[in-house]
Protein backbone atom coordinates (compact mmCIF):
# COMPACT_ATOMS: atom_id res chain seq x y z
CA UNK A 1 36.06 8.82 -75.50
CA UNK A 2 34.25 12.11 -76.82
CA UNK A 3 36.37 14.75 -77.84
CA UNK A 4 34.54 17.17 -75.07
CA UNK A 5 35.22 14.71 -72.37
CA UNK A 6 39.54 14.84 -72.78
CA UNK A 7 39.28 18.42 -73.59
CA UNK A 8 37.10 18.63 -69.90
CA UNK A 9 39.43 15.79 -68.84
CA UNK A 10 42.49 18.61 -69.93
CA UNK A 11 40.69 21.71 -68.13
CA UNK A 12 40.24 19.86 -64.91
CA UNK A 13 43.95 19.12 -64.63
CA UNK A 14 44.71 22.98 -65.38
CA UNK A 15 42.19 23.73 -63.11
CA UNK A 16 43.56 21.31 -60.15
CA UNK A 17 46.98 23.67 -60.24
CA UNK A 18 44.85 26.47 -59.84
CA UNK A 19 43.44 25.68 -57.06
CA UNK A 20 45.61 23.15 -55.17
CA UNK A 21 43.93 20.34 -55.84
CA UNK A 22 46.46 17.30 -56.45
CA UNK A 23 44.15 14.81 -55.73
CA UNK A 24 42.64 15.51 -58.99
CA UNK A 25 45.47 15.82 -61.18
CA UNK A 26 46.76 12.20 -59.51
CA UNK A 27 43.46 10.88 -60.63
CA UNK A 28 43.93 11.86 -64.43
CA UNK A 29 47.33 10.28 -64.33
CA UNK A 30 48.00 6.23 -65.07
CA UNK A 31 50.06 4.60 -63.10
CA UNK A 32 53.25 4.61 -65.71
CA UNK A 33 53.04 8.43 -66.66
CA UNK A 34 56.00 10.10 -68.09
CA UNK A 35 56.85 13.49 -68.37
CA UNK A 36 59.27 15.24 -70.73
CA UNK A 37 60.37 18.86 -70.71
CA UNK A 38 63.45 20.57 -71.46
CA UNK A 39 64.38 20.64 -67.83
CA UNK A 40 62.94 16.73 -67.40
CA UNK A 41 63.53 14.33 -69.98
CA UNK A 42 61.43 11.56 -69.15
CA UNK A 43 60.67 11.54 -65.45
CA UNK A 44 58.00 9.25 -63.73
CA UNK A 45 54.26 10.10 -62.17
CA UNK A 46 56.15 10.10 -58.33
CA UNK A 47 59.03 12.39 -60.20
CA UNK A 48 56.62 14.76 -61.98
CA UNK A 49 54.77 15.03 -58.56
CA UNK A 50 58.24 16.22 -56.55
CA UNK A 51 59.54 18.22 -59.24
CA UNK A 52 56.14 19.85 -60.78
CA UNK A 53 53.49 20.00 -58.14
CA UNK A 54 54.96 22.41 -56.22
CA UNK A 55 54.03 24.95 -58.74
CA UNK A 56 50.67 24.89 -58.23
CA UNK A 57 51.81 27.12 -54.93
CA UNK A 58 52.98 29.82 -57.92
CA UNK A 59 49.84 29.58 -60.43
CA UNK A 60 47.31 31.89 -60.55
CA UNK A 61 45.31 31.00 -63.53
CA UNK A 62 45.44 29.86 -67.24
CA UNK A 63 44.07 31.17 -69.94
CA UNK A 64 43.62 28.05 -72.49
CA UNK A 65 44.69 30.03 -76.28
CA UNK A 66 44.54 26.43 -78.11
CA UNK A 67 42.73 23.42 -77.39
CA UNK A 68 43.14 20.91 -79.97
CA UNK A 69 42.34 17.24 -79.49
CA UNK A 70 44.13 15.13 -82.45
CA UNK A 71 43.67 11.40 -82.35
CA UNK A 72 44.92 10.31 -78.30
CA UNK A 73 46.54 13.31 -77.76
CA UNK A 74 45.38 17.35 -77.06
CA UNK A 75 47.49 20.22 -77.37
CA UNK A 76 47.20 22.71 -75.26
CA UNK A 77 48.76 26.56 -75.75
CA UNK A 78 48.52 28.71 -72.70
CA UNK A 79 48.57 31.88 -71.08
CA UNK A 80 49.38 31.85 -67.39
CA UNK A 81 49.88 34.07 -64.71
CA UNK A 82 51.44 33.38 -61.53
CA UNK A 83 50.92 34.33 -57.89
CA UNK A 84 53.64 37.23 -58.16
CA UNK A 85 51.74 38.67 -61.44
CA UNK A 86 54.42 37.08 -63.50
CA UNK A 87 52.75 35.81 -66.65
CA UNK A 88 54.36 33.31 -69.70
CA UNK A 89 52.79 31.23 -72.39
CA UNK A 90 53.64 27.31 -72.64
CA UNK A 91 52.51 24.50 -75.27
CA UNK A 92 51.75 21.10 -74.05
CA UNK A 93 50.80 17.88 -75.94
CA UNK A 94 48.98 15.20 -73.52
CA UNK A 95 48.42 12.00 -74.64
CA UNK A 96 45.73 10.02 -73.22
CA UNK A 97 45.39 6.38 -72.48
CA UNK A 98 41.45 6.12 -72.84
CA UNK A 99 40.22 8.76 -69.98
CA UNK A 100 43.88 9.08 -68.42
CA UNK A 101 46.40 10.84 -69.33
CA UNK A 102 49.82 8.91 -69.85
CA UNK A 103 52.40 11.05 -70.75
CA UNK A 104 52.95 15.56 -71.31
CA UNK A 105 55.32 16.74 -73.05
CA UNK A 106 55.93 20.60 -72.50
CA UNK A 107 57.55 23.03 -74.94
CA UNK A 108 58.33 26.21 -72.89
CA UNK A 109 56.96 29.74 -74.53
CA UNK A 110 58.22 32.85 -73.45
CA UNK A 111 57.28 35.68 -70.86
CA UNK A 112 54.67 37.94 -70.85
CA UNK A 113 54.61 41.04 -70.00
């Protein structure tokens, strides 16, 4: 798959918690997607969903600082700001499984002021 497309691919999902839109982000993700963060060490899609979606009630916007695809996977550094005007930064690395994105891993940043 083009580069463009997964970076697209990456936007849309960013986009989905922006507005609400979970139908989207459950469309990007296979069937066997795992998610690891500090707080999560390897959870599963129907995990993720219970534990992570209901963020999307907090986010405001992004603001994408690094896009970088790499072989199947694209990092991601951003900037977001939530509902209440609090604002951090946040690495991810996705890695795709052709057009579907099969596992995130999430490094926490720090607040923003």
């Amino acid at each position: 798959m083009p580069a463009n497309d997964r970076l697209k691919l990456v936007r849309d999902s960013y986009g989905a918690y922006e507005s609400g839109d979970r139908r989207v982000v459950e469309e990007l993700l296979t069937d066997d997607f795992t998610f690891y963060s500090p707080a999560d060490v390897g959870i599963d899609r129907a995990r993720y969903f219970e534990r992570c979606w209901p963020n999307a009630e907090l986010i405001e916007s992004f603001e994408f600082k690094r896009l970088i695809e790499a072989g199947d996977e694209v990092v991601v550094t951003y900037e977001s700001t939530k509902t209440d005007w609090h604002r951090l930064r946040n690495t991810e690395v996705l890695t795709f499984d052709g057009d579907k994105i099969c596992r995130a891993e999430v490094y926490f940043g720090w607040d923003l002021k």
